[in-house]
PDB file of N, CA and C in Angstrom:
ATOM      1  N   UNK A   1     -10.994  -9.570 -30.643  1.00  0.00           N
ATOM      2  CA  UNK A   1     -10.001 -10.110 -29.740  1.00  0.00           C
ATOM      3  C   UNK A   1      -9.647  -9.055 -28.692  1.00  0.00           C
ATOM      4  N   UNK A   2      -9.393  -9.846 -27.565  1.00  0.00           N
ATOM      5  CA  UNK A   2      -9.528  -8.539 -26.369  1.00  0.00           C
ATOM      6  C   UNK A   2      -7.512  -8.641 -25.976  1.00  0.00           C
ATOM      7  N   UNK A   3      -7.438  -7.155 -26.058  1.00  0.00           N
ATOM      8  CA  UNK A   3      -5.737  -7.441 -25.772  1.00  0.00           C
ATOM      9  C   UNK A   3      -4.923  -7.471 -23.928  1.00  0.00           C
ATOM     10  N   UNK A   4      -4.662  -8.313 -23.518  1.00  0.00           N
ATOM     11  CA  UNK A   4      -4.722  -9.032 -22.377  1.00  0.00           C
ATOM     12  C   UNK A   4      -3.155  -8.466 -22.121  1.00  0.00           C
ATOM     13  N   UNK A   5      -2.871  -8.215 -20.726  1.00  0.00           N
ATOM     14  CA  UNK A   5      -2.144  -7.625 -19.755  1.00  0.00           C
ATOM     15  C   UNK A   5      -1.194  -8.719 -18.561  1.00  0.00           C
ATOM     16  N   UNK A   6      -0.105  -9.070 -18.513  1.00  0.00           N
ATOM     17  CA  UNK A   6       0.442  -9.545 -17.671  1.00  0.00           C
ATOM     18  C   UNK A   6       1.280  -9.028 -16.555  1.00  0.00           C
ATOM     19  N   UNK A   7       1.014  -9.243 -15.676  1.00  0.00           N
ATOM     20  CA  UNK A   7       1.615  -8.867 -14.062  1.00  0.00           C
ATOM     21  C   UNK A   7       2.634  -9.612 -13.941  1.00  0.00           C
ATOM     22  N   UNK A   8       3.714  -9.108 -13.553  1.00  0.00           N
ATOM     23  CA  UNK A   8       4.461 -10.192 -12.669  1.00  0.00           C
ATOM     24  C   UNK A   8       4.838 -10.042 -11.734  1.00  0.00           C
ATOM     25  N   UNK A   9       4.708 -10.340 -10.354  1.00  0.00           N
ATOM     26  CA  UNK A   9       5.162  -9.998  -8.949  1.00  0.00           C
ATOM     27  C   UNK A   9       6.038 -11.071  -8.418  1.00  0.00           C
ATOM     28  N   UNK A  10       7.666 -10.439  -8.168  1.00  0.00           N
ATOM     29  CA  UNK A  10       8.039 -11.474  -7.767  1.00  0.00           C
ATOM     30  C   UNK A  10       7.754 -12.078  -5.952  1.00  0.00           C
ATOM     31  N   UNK A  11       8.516 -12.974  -6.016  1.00  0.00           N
ATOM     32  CA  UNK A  11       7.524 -13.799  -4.304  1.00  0.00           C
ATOM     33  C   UNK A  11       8.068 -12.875  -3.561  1.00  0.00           C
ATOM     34  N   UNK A  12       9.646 -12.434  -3.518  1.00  0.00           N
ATOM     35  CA  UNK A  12       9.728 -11.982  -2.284  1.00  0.00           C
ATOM     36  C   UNK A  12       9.794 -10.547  -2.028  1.00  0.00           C
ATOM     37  N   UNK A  13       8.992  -9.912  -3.081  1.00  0.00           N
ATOM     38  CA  UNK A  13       8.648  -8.474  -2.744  1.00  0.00           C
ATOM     39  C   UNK A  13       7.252  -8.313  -2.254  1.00  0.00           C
ATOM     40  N   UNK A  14       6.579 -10.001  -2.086  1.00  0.00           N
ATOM     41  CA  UNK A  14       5.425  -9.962  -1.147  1.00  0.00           C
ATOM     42  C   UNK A  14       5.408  -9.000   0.240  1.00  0.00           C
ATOM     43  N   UNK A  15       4.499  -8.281   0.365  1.00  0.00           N
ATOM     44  CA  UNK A  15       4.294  -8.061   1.956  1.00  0.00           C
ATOM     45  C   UNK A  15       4.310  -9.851   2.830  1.00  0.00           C
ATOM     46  N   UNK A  16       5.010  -8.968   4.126  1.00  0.00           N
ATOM     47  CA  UNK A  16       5.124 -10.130   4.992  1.00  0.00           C
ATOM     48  C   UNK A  16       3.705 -11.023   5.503  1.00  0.00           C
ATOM     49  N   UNK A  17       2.386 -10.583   5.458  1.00  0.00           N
ATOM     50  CA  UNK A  17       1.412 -10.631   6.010  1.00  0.00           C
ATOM     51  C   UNK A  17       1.159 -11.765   4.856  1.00  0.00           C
ATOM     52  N   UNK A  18       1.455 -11.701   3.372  1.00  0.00           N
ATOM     53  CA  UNK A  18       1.616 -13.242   2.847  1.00  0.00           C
ATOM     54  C   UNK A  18       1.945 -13.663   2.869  1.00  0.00           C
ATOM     55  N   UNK A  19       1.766 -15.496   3.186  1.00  0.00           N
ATOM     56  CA  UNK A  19       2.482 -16.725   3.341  1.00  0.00           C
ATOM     57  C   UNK A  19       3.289 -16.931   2.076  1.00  0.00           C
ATOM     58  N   UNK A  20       4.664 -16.600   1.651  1.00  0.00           N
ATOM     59  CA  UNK A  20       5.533 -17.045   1.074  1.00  0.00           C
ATOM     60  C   UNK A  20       5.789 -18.124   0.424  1.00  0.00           C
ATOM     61  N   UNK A  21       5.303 -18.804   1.451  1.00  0.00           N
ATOM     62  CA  UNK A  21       5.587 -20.640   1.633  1.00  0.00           C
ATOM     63  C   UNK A  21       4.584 -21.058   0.790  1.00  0.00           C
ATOM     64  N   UNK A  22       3.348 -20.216   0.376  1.00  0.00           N
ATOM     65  CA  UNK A  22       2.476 -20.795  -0.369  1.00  0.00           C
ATOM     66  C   UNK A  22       1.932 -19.889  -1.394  1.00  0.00           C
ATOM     67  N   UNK A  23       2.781 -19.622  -1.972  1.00  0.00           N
ATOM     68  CA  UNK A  23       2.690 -18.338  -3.347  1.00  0.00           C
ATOM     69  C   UNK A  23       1.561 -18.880  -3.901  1.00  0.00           C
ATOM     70  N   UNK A  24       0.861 -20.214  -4.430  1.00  0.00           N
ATOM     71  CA  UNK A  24      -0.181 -21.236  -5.161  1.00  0.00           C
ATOM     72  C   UNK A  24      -1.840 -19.872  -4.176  1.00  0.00           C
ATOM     73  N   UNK A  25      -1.353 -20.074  -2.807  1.00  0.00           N
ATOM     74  CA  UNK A  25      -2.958 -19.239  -2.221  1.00  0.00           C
ATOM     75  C   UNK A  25      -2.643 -17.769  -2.075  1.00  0.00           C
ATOM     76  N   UNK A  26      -1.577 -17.477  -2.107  1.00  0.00           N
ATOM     77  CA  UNK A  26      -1.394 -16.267  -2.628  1.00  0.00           C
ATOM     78  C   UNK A  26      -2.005 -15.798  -3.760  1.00  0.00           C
ATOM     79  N   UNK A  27      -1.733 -16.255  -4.441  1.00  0.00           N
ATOM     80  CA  UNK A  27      -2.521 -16.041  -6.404  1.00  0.00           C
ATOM     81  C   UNK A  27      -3.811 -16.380  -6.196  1.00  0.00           C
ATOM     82  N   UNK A  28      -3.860 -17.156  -5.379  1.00  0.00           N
ATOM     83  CA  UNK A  28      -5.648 -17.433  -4.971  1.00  0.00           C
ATOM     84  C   UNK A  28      -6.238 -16.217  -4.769  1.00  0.00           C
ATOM     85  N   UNK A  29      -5.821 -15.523  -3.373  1.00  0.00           N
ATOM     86  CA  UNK A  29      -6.062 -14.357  -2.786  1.00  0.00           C
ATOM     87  C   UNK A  29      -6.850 -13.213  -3.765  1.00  0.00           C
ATOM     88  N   UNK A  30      -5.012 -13.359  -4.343  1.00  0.00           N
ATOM     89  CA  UNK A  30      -5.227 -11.996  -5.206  1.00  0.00           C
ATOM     90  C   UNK A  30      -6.089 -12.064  -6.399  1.00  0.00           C
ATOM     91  N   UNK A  31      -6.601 -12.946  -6.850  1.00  0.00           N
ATOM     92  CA  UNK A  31      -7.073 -13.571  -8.222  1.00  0.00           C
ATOM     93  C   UNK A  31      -8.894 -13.278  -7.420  1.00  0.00           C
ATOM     94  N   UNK A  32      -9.359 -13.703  -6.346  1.00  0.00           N
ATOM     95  CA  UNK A  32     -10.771 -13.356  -5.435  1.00  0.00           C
ATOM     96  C   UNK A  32     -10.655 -12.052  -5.541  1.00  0.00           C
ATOM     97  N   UNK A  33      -9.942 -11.444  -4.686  1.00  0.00           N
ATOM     98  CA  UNK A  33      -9.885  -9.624  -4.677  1.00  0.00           C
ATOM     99  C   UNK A  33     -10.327  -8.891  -6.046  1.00  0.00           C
ATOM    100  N   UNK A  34      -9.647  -9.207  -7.169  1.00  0.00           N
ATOM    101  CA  UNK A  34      -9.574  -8.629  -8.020  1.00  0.00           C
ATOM    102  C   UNK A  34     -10.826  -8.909  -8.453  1.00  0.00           C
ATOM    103  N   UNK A  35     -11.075 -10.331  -8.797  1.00  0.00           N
ATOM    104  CA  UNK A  35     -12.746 -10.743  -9.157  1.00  0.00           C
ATOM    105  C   UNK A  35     -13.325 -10.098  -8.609  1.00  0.00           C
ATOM    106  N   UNK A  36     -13.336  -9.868  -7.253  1.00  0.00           N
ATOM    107  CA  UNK A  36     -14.482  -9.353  -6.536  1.00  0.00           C
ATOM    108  C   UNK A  36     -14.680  -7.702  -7.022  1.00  0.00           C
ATOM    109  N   UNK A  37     -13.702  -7.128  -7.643  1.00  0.00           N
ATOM    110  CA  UNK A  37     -13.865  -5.842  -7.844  1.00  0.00           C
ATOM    111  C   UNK A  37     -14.293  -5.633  -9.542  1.00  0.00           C
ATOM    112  N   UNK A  38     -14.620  -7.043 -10.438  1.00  0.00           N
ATOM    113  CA  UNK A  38     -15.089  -6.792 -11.567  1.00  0.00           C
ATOM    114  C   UNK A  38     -13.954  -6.971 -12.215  1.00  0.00           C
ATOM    115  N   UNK A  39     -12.615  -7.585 -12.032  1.00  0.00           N
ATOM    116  CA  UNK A  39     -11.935  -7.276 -12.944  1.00  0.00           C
ATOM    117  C   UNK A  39     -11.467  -8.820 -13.317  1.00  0.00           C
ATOM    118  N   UNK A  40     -11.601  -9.425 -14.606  1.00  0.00           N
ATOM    119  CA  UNK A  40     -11.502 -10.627 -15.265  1.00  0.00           C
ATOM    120  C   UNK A  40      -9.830 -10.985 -14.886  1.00  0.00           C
ATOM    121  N   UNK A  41      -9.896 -11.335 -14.031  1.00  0.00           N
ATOM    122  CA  UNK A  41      -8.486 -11.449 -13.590  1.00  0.00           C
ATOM    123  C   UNK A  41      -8.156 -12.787 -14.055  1.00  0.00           C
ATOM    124  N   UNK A  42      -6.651 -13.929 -13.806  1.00  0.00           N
ATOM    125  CA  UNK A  42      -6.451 -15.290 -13.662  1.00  0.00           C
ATOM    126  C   UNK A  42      -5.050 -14.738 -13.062  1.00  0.00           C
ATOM    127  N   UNK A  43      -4.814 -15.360 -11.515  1.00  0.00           N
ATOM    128  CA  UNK A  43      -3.592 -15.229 -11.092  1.00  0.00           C
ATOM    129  C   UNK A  43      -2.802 -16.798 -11.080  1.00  0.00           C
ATOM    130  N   UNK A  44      -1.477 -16.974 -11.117  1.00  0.00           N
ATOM    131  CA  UNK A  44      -0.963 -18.386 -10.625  1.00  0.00           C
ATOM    132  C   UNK A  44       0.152 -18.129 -10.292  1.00  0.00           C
ATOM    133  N   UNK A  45       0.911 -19.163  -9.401  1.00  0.00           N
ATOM    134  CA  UNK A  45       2.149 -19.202  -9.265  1.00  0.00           C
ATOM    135  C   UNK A  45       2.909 -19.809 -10.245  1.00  0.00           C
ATOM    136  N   UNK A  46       4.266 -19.183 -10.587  1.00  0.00           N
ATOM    137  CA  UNK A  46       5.137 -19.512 -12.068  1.00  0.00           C
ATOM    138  C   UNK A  46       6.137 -19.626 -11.206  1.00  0.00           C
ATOM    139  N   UNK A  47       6.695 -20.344 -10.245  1.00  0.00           N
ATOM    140  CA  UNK A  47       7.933 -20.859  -9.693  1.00  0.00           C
ATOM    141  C   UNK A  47       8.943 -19.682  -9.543  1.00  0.00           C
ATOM    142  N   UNK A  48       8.920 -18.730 -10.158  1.00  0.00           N
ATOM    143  CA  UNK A  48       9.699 -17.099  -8.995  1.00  0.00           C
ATOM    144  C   UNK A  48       9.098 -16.297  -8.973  1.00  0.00           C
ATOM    145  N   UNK A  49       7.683 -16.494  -9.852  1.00  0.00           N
ATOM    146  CA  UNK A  49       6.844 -15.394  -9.489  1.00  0.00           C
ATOM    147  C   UNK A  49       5.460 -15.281  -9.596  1.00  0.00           C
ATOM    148  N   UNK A  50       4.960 -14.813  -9.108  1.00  0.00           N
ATOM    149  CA  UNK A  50       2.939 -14.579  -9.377  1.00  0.00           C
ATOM    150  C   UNK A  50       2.909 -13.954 -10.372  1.00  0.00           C
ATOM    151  N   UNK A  51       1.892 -14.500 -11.376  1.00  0.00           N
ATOM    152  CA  UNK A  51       1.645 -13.693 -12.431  1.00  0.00           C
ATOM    153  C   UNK A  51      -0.014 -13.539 -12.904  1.00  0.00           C
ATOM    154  N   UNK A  52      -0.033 -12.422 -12.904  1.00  0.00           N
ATOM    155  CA  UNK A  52      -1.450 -11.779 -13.228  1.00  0.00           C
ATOM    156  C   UNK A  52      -1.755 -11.640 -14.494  1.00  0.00           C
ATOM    157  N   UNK A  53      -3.225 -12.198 -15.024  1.00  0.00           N
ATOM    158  CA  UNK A  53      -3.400 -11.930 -16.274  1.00  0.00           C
ATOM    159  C   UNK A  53      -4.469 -11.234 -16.544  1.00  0.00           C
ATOM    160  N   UNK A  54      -4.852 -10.230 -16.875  1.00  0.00           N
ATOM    161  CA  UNK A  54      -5.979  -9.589 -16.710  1.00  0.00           C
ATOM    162  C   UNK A  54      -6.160  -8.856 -18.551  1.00  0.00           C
ATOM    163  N   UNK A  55      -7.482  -8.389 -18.771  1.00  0.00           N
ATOM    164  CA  UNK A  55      -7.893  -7.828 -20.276  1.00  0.00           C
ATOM    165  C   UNK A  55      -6.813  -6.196 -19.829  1.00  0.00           C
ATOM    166  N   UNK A  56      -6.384  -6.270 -21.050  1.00  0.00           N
ATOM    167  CA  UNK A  56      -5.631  -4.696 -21.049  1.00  0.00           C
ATOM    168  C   UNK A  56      -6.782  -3.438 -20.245  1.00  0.00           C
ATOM    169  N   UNK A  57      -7.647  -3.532 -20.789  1.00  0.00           N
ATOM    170  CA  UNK A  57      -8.691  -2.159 -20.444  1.00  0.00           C
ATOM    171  C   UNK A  57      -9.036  -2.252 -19.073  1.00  0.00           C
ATOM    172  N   UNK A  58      -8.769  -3.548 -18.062  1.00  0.00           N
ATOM    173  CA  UNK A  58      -8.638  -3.661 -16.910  1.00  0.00           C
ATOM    174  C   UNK A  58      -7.446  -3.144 -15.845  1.00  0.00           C
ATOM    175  N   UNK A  59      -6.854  -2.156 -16.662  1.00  0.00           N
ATOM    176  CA  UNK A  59      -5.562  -2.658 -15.839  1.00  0.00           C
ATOM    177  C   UNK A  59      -5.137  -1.589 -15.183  1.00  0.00           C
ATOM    178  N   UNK A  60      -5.850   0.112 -15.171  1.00  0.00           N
ATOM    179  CA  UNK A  60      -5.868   0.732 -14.083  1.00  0.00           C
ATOM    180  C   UNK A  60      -6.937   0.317 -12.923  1.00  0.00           C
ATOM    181  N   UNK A  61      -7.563  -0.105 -12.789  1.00  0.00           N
ATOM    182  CA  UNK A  61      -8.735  -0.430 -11.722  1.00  0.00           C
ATOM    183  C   UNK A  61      -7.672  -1.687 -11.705  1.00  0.00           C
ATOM    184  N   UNK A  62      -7.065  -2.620 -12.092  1.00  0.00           N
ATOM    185  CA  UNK A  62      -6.394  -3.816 -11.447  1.00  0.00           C
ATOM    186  C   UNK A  62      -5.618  -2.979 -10.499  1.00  0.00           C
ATOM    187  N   UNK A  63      -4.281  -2.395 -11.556  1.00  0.00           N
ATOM    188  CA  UNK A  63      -3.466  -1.655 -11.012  1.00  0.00           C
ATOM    189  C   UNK A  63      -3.785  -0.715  -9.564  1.00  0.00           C
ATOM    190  N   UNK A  64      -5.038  -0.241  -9.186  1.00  0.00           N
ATOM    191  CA  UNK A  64      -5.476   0.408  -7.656  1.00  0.00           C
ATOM    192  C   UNK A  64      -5.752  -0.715  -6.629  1.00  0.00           C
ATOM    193  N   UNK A  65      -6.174  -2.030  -7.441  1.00  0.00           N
ATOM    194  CA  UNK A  65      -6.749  -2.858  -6.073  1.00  0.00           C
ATOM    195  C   UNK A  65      -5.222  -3.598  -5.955  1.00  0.00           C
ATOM    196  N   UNK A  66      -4.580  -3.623  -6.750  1.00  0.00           N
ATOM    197  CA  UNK A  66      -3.076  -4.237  -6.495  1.00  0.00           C
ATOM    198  C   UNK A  66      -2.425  -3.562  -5.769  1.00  0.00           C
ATOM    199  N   UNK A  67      -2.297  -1.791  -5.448  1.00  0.00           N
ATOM    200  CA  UNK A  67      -1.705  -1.144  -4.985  1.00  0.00           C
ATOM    201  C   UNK A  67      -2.886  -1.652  -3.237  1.00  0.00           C
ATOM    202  N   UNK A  68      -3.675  -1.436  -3.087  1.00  0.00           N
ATOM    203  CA  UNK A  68      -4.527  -1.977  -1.597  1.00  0.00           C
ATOM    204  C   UNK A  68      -4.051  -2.799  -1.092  1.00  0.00           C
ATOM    205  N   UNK A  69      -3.802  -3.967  -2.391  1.00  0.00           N
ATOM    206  CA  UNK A  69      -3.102  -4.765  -1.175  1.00  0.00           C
ATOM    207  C   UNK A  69      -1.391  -4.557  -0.873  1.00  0.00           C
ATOM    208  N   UNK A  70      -1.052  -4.109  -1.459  1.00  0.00           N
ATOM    209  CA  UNK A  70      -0.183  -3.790  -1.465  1.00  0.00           C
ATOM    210  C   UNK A  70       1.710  -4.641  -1.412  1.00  0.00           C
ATOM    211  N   UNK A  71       1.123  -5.078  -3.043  1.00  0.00           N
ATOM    212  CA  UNK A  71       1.652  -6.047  -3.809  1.00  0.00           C
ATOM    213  C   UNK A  71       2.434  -5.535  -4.485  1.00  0.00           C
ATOM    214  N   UNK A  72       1.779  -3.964  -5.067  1.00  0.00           N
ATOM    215  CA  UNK A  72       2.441  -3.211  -5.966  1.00  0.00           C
ATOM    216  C   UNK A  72       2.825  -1.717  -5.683  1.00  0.00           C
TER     217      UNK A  72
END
């Protein structure tokens, strides 16, 4: 069993350059990015906040591409 990691970002400590209004492609965004860098991500919107789910052993390499965009 792989031990799994949750994010939570709330909406409005988004950078402005994300649409707010649509936290749902926000989690999209960030959920591609992260894939794209190898990391088994699942992002969604939870009604006050984005939440990231990623495998624990992922979660400094999450944790750097989260800081890029600068989410975190």
């Amino acid at each position: 069993m792989t031990a799994i990691t949750t994010i939570r970002i709330d909406h409005s400590t988004l950078p402005e350059r994300f649409d707010r209004a649509r936290p749902d492609a926000v989690a999209e965004v960030i959920e591609v990015t992260l894939r794209k860098d190898g990391i088994n991500a699942e992002a969604s919107d939870v009604i006050s906040h984005l939440k990231i789910e990623l495998p624990t052993a992922q979660l400094v390499a999450a944790a750097a591409v989260l800081a890029e965009l600068q989410v975190i």
